[in-house]
Structure formats: C-alpha cells, structure tokens
PDB file of N, CA and C in Angstrom:
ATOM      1  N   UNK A   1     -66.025   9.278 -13.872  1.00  0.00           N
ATOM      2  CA  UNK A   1     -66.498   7.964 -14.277  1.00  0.00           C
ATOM      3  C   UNK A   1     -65.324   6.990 -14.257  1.00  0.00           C
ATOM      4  N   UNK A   2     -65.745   5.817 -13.739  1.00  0.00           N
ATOM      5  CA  UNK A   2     -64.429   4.764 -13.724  1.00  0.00           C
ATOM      6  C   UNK A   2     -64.859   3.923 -14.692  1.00  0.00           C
ATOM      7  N   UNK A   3     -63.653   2.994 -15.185  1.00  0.00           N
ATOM      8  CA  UNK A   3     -63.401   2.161 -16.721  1.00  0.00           C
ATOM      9  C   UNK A   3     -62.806   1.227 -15.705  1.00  0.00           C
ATOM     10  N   UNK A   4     -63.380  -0.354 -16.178  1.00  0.00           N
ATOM     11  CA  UNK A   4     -63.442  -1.268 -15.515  1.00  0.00           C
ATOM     12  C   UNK A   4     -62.584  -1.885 -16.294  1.00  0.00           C
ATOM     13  N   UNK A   5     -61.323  -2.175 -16.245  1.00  0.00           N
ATOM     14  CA  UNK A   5     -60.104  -2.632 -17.252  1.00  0.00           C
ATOM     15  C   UNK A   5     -59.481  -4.064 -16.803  1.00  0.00           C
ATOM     16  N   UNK A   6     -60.019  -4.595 -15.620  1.00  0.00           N
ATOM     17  CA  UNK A   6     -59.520  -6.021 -14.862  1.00  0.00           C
ATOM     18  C   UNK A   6     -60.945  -6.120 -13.940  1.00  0.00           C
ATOM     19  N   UNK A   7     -60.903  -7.550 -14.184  1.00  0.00           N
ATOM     20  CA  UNK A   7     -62.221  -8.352 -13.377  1.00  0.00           C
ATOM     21  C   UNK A   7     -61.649  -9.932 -13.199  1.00  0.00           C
ATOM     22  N   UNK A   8     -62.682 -10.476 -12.088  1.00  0.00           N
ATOM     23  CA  UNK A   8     -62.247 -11.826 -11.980  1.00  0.00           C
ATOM     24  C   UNK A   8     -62.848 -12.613 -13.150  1.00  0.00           C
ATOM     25  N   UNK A   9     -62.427 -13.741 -13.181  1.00  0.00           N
ATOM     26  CA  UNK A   9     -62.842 -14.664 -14.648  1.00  0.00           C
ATOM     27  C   UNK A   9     -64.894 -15.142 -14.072  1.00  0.00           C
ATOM     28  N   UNK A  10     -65.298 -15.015 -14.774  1.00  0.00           N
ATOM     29  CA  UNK A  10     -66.929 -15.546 -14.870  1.00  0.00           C
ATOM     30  C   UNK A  10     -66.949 -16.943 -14.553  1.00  0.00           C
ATOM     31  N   UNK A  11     -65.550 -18.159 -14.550  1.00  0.00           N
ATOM     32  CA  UNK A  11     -66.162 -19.188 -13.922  1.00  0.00           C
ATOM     33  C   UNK A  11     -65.780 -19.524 -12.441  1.00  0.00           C
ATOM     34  N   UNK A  12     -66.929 -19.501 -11.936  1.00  0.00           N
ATOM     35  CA  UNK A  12     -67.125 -19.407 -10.496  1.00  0.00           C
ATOM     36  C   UNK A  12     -65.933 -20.295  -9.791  1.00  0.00           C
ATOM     37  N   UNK A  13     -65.620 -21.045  -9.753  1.00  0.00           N
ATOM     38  CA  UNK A  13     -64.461 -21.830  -9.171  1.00  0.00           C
ATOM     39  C   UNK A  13     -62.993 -21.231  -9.065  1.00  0.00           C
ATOM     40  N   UNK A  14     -62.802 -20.081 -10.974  1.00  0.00           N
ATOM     41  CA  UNK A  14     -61.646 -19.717 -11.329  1.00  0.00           C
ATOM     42  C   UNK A  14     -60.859 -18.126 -10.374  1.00  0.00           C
ATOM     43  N   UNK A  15     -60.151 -18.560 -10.192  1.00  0.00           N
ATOM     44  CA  UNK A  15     -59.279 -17.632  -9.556  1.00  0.00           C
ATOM     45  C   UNK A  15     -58.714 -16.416  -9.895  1.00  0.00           C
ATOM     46  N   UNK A  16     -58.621 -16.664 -11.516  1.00  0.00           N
ATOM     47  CA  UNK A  16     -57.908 -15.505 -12.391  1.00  0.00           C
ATOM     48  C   UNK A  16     -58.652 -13.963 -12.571  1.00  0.00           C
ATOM     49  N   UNK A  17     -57.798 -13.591 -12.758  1.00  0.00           N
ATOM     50  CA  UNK A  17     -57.720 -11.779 -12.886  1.00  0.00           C
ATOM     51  C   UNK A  17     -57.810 -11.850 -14.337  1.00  0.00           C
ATOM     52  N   UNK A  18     -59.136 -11.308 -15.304  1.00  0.00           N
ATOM     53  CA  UNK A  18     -58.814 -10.910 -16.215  1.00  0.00           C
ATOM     54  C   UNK A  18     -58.504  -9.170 -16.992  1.00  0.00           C
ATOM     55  N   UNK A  19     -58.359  -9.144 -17.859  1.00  0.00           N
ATOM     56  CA  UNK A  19     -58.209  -7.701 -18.871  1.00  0.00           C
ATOM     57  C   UNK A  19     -59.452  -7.828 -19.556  1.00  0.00           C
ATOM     58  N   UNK A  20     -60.495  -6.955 -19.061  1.00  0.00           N
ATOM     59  CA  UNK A  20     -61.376  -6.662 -20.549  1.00  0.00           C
ATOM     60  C   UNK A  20     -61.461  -6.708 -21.599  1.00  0.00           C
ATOM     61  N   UNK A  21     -59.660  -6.518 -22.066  1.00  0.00           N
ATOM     62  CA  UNK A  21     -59.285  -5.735 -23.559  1.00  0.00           C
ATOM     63  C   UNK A  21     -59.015  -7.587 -24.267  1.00  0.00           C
ATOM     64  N   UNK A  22     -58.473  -8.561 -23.265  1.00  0.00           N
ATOM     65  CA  UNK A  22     -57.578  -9.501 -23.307  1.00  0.00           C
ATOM     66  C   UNK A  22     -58.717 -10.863 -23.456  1.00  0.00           C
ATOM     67  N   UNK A  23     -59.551 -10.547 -22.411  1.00  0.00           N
ATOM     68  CA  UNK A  23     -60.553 -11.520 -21.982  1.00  0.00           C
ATOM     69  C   UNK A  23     -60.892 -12.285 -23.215  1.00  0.00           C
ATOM     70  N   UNK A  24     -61.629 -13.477 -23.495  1.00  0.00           N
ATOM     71  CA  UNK A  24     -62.559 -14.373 -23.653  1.00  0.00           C
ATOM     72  C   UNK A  24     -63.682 -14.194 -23.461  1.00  0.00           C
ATOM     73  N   UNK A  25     -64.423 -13.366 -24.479  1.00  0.00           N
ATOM     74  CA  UNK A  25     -66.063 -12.668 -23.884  1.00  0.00           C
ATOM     75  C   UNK A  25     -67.344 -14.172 -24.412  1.00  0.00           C
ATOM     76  N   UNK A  26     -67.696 -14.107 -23.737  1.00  0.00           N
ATOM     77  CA  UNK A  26     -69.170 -15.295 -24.188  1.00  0.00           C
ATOM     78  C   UNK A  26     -70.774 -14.645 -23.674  1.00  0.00           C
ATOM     79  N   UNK A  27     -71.413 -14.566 -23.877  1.00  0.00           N
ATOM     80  CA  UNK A  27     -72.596 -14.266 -23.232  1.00  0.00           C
ATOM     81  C   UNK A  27     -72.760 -12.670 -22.635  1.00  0.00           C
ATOM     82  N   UNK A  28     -71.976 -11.966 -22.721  1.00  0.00           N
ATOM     83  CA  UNK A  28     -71.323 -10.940 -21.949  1.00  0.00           C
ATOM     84  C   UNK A  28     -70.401 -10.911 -20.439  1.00  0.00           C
ATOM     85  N   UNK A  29     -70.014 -12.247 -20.815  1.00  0.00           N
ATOM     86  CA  UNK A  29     -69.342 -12.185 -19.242  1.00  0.00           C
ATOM     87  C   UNK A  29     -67.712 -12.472 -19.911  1.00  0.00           C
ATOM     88  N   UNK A  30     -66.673 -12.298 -19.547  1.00  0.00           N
ATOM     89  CA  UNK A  30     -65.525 -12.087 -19.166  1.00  0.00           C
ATOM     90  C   UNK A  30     -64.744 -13.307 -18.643  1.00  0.00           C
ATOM     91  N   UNK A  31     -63.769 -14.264 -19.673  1.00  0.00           N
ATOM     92  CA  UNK A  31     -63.335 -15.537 -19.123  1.00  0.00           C
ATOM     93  C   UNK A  31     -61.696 -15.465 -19.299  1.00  0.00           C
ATOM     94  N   UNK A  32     -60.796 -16.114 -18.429  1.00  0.00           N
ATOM     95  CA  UNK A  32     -59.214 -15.760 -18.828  1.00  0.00           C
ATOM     96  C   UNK A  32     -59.115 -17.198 -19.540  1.00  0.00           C
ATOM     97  N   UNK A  33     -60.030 -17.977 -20.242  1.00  0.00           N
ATOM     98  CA  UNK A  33     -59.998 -19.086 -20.767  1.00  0.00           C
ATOM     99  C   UNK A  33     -60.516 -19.502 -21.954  1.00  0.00           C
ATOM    100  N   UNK A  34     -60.350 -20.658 -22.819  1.00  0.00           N
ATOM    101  CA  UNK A  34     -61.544 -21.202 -23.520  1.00  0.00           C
ATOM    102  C   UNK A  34     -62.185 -21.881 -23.124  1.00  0.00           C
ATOM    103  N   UNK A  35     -61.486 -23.067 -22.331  1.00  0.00           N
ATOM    104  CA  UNK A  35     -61.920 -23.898 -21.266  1.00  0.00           C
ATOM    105  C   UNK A  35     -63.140 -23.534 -20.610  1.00  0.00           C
ATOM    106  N   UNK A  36     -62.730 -22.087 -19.879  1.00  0.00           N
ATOM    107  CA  UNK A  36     -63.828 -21.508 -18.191  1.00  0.00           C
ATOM    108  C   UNK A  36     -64.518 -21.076 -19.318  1.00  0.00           C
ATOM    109  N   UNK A  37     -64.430 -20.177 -20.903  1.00  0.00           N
ATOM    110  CA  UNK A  37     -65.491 -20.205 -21.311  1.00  0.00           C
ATOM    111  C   UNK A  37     -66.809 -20.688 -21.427  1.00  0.00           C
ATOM    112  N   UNK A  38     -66.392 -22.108 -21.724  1.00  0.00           N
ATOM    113  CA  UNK A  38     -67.099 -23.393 -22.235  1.00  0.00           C
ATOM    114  C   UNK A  38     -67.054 -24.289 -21.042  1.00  0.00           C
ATOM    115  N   UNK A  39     -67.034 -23.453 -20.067  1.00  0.00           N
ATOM    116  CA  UNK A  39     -67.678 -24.494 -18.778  1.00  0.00           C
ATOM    117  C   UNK A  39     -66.951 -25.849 -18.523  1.00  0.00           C
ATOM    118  N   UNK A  40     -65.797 -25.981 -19.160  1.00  0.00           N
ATOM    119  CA  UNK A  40     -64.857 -27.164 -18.984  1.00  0.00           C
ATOM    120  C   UNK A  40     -65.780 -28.371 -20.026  1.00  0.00           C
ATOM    121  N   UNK A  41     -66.336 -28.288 -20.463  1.00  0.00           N
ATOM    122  CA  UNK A  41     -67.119 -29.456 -21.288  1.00  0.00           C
ATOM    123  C   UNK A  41     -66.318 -30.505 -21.709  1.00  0.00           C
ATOM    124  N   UNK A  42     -65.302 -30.389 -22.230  1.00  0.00           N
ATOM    125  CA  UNK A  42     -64.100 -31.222 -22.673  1.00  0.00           C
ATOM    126  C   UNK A  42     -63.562 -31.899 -21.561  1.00  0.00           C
ATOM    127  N   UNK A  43     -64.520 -31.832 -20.418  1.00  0.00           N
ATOM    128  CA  UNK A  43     -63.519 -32.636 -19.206  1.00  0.00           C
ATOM    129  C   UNK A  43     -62.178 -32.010 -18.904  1.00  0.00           C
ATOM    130  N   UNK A  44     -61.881 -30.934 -19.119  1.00  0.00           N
ATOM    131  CA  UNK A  44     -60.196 -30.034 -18.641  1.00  0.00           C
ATOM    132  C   UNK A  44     -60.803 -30.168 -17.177  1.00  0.00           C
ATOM    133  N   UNK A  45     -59.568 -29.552 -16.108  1.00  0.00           N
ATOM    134  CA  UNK A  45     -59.604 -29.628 -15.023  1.00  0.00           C
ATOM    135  C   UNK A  45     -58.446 -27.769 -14.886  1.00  0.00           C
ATOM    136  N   UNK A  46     -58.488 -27.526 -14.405  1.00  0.00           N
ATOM    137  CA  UNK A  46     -57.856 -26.083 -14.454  1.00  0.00           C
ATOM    138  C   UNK A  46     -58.302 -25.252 -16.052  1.00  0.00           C
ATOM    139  N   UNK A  47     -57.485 -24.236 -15.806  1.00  0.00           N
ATOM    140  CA  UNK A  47     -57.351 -23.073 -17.052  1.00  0.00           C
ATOM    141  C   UNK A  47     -55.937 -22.964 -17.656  1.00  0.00           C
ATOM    142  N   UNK A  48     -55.203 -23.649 -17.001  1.00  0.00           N
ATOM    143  CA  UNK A  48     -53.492 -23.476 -17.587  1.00  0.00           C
ATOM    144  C   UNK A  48     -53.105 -22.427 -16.800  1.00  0.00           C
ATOM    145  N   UNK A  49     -53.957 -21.595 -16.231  1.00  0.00           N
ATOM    146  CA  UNK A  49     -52.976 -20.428 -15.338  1.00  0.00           C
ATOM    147  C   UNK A  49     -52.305 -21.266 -13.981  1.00  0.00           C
ATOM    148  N   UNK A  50     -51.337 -20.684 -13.526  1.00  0.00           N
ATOM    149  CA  UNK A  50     -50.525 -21.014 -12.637  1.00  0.00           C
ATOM    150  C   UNK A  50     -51.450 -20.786 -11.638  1.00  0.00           C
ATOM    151  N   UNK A  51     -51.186 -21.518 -10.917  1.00  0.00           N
ATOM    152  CA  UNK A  51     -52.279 -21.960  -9.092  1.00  0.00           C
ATOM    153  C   UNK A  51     -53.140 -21.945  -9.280  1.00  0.00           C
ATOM    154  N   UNK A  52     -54.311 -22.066 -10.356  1.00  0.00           N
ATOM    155  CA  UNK A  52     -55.696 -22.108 -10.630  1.00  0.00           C
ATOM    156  C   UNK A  52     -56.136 -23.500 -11.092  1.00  0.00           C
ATOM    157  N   UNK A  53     -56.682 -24.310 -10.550  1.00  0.00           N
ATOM    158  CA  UNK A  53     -57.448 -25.224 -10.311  1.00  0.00           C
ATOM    159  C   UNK A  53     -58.756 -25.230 -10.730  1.00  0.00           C
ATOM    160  N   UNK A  54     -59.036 -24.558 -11.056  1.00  0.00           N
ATOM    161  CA  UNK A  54     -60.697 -24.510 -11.933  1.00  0.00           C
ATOM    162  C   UNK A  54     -61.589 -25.481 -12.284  1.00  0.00           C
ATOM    163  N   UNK A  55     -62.578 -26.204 -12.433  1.00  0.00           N
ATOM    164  CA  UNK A  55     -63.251 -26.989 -13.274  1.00  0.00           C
ATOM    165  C   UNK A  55     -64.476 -27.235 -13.739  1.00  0.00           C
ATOM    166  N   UNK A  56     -64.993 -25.910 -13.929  1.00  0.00           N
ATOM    167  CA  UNK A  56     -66.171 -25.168 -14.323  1.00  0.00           C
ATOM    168  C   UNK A  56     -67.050 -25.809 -13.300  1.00  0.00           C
TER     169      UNK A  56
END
C-alpha cells in the first residue's frame, strides 16, 4: 500500500508541492496556502511561494 505524503496545492492555477502532514486542509482538499485556501478572496495575487503566481 502507498501513503500519499506530497501532492500539488488544490488551487488550480497554484504550482506548489504540498506535505499532507504540513498542508492547509479545507473541504478535504490540500492547500500550501491561506490565501489558495480561501480562493484569494482578499484580492492576493500569488501564495508567497517563490515562482508561484497563483490567483485563485
């Protein structure tokens, strides 16, 4: 059986690699953000990760 310990972030635009253990869980999906959590609502434009451009 395999253990799924890194996934990409749940918002579709975002680039990032997350940790299961590390992640930002919402809904059951998996975010390297609060931001990509929350769909950028606050008007952010990226996630703060380096080369990721995001904006829900």
């Amino acid at each position: 059986m395999t253990t799924v310990v890194e996934m990409k972030c749940a918002c579709e635009p975002c680039i990032c690699v997350v940790s299961t253990e590390t992640a930002v869980q919402k809904d059951g999906k998996y975010y390297c953000s609060e931001a990509c959590a929350n769909s950028h609502t606050d008007g952010s434009s990226g996630c703060g990760h380096q080369g990721c451009d995001c904006h829900g």
